[in-house]
Protein backbone atom coordinates (compact mmCIF):
# COMPACT_ATOMS: atom_id res chain seq x y z
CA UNK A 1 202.39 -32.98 -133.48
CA UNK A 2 203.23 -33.77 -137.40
CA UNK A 3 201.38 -32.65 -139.87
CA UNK A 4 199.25 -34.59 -142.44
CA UNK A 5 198.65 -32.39 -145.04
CA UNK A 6 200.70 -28.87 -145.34
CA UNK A 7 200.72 -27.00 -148.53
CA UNK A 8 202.79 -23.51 -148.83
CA UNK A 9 203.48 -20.59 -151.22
CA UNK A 10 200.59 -22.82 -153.72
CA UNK A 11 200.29 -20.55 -156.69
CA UNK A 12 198.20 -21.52 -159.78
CA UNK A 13 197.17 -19.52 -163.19
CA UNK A 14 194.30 -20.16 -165.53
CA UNK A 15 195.02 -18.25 -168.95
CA UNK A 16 194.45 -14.59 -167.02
CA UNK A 17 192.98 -16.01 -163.93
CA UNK A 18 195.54 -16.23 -160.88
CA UNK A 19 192.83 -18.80 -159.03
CA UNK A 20 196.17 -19.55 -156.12
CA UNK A 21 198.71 -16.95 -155.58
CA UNK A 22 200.21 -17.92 -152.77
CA UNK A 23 197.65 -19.87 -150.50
CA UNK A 24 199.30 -22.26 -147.54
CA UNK A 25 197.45 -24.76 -145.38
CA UNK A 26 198.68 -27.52 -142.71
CA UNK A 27 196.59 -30.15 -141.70
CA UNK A 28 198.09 -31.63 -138.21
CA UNK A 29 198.24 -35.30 -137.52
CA UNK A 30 194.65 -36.33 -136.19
CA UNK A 31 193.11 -32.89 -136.96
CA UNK A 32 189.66 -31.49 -138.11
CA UNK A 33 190.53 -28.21 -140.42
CA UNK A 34 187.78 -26.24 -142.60
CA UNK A 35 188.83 -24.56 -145.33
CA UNK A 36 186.45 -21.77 -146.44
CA UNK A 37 186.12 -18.67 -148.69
CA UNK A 38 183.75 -17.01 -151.59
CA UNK A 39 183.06 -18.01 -154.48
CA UNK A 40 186.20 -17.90 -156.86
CA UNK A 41 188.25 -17.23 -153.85
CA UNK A 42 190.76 -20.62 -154.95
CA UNK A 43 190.02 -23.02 -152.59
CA UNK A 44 188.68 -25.62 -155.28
CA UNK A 45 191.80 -25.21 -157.34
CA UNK A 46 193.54 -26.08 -154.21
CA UNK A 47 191.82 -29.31 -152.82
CA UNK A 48 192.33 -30.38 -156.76
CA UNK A 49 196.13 -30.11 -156.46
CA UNK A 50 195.88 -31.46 -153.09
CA UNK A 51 193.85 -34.45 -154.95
CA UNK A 52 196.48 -34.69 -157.66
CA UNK A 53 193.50 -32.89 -160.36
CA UNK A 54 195.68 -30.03 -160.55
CA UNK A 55 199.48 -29.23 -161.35
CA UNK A 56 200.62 -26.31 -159.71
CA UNK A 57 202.22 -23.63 -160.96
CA UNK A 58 204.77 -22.87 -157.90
CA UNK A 59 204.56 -23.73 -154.05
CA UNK A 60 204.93 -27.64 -152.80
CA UNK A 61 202.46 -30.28 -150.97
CA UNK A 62 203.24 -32.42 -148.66
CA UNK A 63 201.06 -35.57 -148.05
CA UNK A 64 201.87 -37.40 -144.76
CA UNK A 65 205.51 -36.28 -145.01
CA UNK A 66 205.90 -36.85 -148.95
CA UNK A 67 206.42 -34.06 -151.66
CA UNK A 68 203.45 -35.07 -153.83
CA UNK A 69 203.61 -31.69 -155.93
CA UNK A 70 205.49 -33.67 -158.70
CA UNK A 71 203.77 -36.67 -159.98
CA UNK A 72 206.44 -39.45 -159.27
CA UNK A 73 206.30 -43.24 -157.70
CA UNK A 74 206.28 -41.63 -154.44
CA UNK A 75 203.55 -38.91 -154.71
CA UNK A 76 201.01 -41.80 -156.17
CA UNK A 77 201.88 -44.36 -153.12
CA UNK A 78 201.35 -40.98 -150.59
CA UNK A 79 198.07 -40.19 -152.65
CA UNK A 80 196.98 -44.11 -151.96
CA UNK A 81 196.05 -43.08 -148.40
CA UNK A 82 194.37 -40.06 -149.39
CA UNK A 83 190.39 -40.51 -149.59
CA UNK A 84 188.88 -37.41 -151.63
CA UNK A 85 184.75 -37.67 -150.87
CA UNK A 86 183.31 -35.41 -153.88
CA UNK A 87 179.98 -32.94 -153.29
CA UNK A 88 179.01 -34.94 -156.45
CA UNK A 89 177.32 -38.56 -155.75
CA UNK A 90 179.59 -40.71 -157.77
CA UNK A 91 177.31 -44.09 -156.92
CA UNK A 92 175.79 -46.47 -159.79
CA UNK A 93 172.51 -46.30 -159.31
CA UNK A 94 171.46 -49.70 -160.37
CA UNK A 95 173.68 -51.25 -157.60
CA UNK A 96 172.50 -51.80 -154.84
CA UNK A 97 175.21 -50.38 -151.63
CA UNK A 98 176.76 -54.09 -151.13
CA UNK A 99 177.64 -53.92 -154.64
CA UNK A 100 178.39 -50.14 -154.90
CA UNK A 101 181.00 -51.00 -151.65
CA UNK A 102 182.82 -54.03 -153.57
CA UNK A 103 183.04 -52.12 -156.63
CA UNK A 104 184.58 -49.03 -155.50
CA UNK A 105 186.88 -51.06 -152.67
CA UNK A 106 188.04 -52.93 -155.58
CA UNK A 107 188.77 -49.85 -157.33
CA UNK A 108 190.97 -48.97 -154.41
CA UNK A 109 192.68 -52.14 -154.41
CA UNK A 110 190.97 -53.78 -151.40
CA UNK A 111 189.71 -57.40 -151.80
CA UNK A 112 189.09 -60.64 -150.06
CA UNK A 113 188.27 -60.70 -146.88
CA UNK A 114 189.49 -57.26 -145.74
CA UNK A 115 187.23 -56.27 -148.53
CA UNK A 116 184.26 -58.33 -146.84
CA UNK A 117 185.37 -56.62 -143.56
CA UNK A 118 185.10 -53.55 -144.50
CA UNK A 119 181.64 -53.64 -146.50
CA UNK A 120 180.53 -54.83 -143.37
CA UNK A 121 182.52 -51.70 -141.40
CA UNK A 122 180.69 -49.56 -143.99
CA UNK A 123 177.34 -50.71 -143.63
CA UNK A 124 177.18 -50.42 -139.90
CA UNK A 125 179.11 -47.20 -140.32
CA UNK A 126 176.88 -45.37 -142.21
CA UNK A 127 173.42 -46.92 -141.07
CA UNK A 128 172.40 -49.17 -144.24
CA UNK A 129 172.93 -52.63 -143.10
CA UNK A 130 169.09 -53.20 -143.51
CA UNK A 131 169.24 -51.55 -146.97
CA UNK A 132 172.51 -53.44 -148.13
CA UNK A 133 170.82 -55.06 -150.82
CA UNK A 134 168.69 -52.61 -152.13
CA UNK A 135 169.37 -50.74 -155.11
CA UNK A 136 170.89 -47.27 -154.39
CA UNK A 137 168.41 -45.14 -156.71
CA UNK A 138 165.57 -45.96 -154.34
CA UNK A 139 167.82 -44.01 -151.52
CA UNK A 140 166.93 -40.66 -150.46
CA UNK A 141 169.58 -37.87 -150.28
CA UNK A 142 170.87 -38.61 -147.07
CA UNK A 143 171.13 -42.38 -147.38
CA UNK A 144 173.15 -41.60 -151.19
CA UNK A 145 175.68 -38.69 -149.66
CA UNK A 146 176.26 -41.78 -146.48
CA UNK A 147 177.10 -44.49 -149.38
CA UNK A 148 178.83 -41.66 -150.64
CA UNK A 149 181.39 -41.52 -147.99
CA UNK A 150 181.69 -44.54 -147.35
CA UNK A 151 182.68 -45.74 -150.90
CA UNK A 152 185.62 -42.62 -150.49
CA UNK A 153 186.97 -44.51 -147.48
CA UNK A 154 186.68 -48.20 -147.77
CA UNK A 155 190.74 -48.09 -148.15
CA UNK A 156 191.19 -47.06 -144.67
CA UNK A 157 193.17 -43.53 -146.08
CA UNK A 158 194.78 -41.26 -143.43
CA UNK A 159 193.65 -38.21 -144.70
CA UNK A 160 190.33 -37.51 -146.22
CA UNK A 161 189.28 -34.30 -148.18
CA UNK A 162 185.78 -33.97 -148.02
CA UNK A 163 183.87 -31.51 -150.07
CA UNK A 164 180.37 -30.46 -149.10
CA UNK A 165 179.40 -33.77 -147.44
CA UNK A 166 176.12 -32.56 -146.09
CA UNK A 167 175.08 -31.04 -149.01
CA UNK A 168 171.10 -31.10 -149.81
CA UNK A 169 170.92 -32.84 -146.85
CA UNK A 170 167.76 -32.97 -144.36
CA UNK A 171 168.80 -31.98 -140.72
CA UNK A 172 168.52 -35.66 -139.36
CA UNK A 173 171.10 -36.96 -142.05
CA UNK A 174 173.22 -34.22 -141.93
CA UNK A 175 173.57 -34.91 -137.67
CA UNK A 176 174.28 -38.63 -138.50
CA UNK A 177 177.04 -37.60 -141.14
CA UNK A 178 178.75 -35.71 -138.29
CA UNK A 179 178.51 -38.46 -136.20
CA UNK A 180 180.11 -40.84 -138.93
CA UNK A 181 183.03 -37.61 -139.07
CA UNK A 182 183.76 -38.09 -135.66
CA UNK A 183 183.80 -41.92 -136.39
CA UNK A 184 186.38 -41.60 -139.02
CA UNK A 185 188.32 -38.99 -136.51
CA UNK A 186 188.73 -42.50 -134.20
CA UNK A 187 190.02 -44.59 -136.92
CA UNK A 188 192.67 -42.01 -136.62
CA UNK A 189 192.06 -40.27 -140.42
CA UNK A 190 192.81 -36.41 -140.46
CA UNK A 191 189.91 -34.32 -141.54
CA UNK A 192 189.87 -31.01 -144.40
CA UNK A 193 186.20 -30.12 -144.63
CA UNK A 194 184.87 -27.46 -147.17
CA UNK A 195 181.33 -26.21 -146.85
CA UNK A 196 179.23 -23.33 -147.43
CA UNK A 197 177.49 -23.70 -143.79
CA UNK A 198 179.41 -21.62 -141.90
CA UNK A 199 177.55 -23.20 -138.65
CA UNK A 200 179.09 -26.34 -139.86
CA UNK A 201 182.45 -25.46 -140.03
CA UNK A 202 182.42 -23.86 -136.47
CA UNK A 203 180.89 -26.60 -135.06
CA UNK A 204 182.82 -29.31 -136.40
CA UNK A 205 186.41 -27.55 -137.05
CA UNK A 206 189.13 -27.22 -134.45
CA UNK A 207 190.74 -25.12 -136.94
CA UNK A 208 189.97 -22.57 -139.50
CA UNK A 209 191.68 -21.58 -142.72
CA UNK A 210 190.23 -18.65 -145.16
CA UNK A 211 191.38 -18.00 -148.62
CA UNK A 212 190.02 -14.87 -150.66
CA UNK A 213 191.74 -14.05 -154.22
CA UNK A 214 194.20 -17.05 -154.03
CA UNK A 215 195.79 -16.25 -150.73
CA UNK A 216 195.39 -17.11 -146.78
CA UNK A 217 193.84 -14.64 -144.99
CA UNK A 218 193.27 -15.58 -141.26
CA UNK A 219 193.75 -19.25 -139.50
CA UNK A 220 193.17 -20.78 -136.40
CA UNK A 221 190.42 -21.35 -134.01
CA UNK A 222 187.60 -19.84 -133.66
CA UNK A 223 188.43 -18.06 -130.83
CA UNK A 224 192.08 -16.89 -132.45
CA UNK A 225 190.21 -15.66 -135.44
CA UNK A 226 188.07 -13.59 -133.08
CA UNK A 227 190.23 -12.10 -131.27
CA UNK A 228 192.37 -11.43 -134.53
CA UNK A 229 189.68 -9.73 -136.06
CA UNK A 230 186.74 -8.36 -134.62
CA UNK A 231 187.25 -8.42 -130.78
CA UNK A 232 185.18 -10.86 -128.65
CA UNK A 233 183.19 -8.31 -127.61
CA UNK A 234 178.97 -10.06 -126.90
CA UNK A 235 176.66 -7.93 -128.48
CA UNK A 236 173.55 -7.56 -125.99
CA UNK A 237 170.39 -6.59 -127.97
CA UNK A 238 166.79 -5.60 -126.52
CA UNK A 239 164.09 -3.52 -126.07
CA UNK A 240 163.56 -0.82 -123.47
CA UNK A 241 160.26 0.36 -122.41
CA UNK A 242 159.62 3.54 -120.84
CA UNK A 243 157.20 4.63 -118.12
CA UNK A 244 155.41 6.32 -120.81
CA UNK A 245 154.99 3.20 -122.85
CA UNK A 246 157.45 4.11 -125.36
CA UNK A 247 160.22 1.64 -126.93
CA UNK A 248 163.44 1.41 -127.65
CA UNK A 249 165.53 -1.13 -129.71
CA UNK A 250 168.73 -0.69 -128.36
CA UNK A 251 172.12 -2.76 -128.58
CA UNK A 252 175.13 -2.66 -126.50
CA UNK A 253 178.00 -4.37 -126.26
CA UNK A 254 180.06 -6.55 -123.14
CA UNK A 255 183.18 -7.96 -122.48
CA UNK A 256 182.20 -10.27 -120.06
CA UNK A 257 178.23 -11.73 -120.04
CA UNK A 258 178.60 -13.14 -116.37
CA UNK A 259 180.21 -9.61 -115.26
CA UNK A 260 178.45 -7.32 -117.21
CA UNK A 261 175.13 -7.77 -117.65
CA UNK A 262 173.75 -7.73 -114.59
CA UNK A 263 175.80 -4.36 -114.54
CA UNK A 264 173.91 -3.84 -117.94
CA UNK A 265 170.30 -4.22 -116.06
CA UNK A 266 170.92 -2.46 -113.14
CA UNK A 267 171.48 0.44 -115.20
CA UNK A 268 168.53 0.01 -117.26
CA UNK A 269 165.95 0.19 -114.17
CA UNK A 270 167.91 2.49 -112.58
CA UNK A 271 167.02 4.97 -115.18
CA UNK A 272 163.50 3.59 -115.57
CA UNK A 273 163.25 1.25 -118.21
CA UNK A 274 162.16 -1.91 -118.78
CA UNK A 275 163.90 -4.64 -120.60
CA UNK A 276 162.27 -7.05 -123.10
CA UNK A 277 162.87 -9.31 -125.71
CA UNK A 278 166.64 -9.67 -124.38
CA UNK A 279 169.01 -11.75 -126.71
CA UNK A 280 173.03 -11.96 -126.02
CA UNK A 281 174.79 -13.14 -129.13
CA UNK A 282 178.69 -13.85 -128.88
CA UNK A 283 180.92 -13.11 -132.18
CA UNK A 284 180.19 -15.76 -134.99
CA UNK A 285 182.31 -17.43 -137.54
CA UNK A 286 180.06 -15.54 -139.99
CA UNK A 287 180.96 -12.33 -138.47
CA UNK A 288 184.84 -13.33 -138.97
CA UNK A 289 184.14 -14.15 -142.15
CA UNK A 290 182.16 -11.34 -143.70
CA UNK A 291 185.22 -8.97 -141.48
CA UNK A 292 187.84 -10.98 -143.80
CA UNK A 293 186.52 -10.85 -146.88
CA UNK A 294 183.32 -8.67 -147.54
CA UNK A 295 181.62 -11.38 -148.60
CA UNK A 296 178.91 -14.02 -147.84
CA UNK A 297 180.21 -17.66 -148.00
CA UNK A 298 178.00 -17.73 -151.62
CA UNK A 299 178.61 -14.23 -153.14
């Protein structure tokens, strides 16, 4: 399958700062990719050059085939069909979202009635058609970040860069913003999330890229980056109770939970405990993450 987006050997100074020293990324045709790492780690720097924000230093981007490192004709057509959707709300607030949607799809060059088709697309997309006329600083959060997106992608772009979407959003919004993901996924756009909600990227990503200090450090899937790093081992944690009444907090670890832990039981009783408060957790994209990079997602 082609690749959307691919960036490689992306390096980038800031006076004594080296923010990219060598970072790649591909995006495939159709995909969903998250790019994550700690604070300062680069990746910023490098959805800006992806954006056009940023000149690089050294490395090349391709956009849907096209060398858009060097700001020619060609790189601003490719960068026509890119939709960047910011973590800041970049809506007028005394518009209401019919007249937020025309404004920014005129910015993009859309008009007549593919404009009116696709202020309708974006009203039923994102859940506001009963609120289309309603000034947007009467929205809450979740109804803003939804006008929000759609705004990015009234121009139907083919690859869309989308930073924080969920943001200071409640749970309910932030479930219907994954359903309008997937809906943009079926329009056939390519997908590069970044998020601090590690939960987020693992249950929305098919594939994972980290950056720490400017380069790549692991990619894949979830279960690739597992097995890369720390072993897909499932850690079984509970508490053992002895005839006496005393307990134990012990943790153990299986290969396989269907296998193993009745294996794991057995041997409990056998030696006269009882088990309590039994929890099986399987390796996390947190666990990955803090193995990669000794870091929490906001350190």
């Amino acid at each position: 399958m082609s690749e959307a987006l691919s960036v490689t050997d992306a390096r980038k100074r800031f006076g004594e700062t080296q923010a990219l020293d060598g970072a790649r990324f591909e995006l495939r045709e159709g995909g969903f990719a998250a790019l994550l790492g700690p604070n300062g780690a680069g990746k910023t720097t490098l959805i800006r050059s992806i954006a056009g924000r940023v000149r690089l230093d050294g490395g090349r981007i391709y956009l849907l085939g096209v060398d858009v490192t060097d700001p020619d004709g060609a790189a601003a057509r490719a960068r026509a069909r890119l939709g960047v959707v910011p973590q800041e709300l970049s809506l007028y607030p005394a518009l209401t979202a019919r007249e937020n949607l025309i404004t920014f799809g005129r910015l993009y060059g859309v008009s007549g009635a593919e404009l009116a088709e696709r202020v309708r697309w974006a009203l039923d997309w994102t859940g506001l058609e009963g609120r289309a006329d309603e000034r947007t600083d009467g929205f809450s959060g979740g109804m803003r970040r939804r006008l929000n997106m759609a705004a990015s992608v009234l121009h139907r772009p083919k690859v869309v860069l989308l930073d924080e979407p969920t943001a200071g959003v409640d749970p309910q919004s932030r479930q219907r913003i994954w359903e309008m993901l997937d809906g943009l996924r079926h329009e056939g756009a390519s997908l590069l999330l970044t998020t601090h909600l590690l939960d987020e990227a693992q249950q929305l990503a098919e594939e994972i890229w980290i950056i720490d200090h400017g380069k790549t450090v692991a990619s894949g899937s979830l279960k690739e980056l597992v097995q890369q790093t720390i072993g897909s081992r499932t850690t079984v944690t509970f508490e053992a109770q002895g005839a006496d009444g005393s307990v134990e907090r012990r943790r153990e670890e299986i290969d396989d939970v269907a296998r193993d832990l009745p294996a794991l039981l057995a041997r409990q009783a056998a030696e006269g405990w009882d088990v309590h408060n039994l929890s099986v957790t399987a390796p996390t994209l947190h666990s990955v993450f803090l193995h990669l990079t000794g870091k929490d997602l906001r350190e």
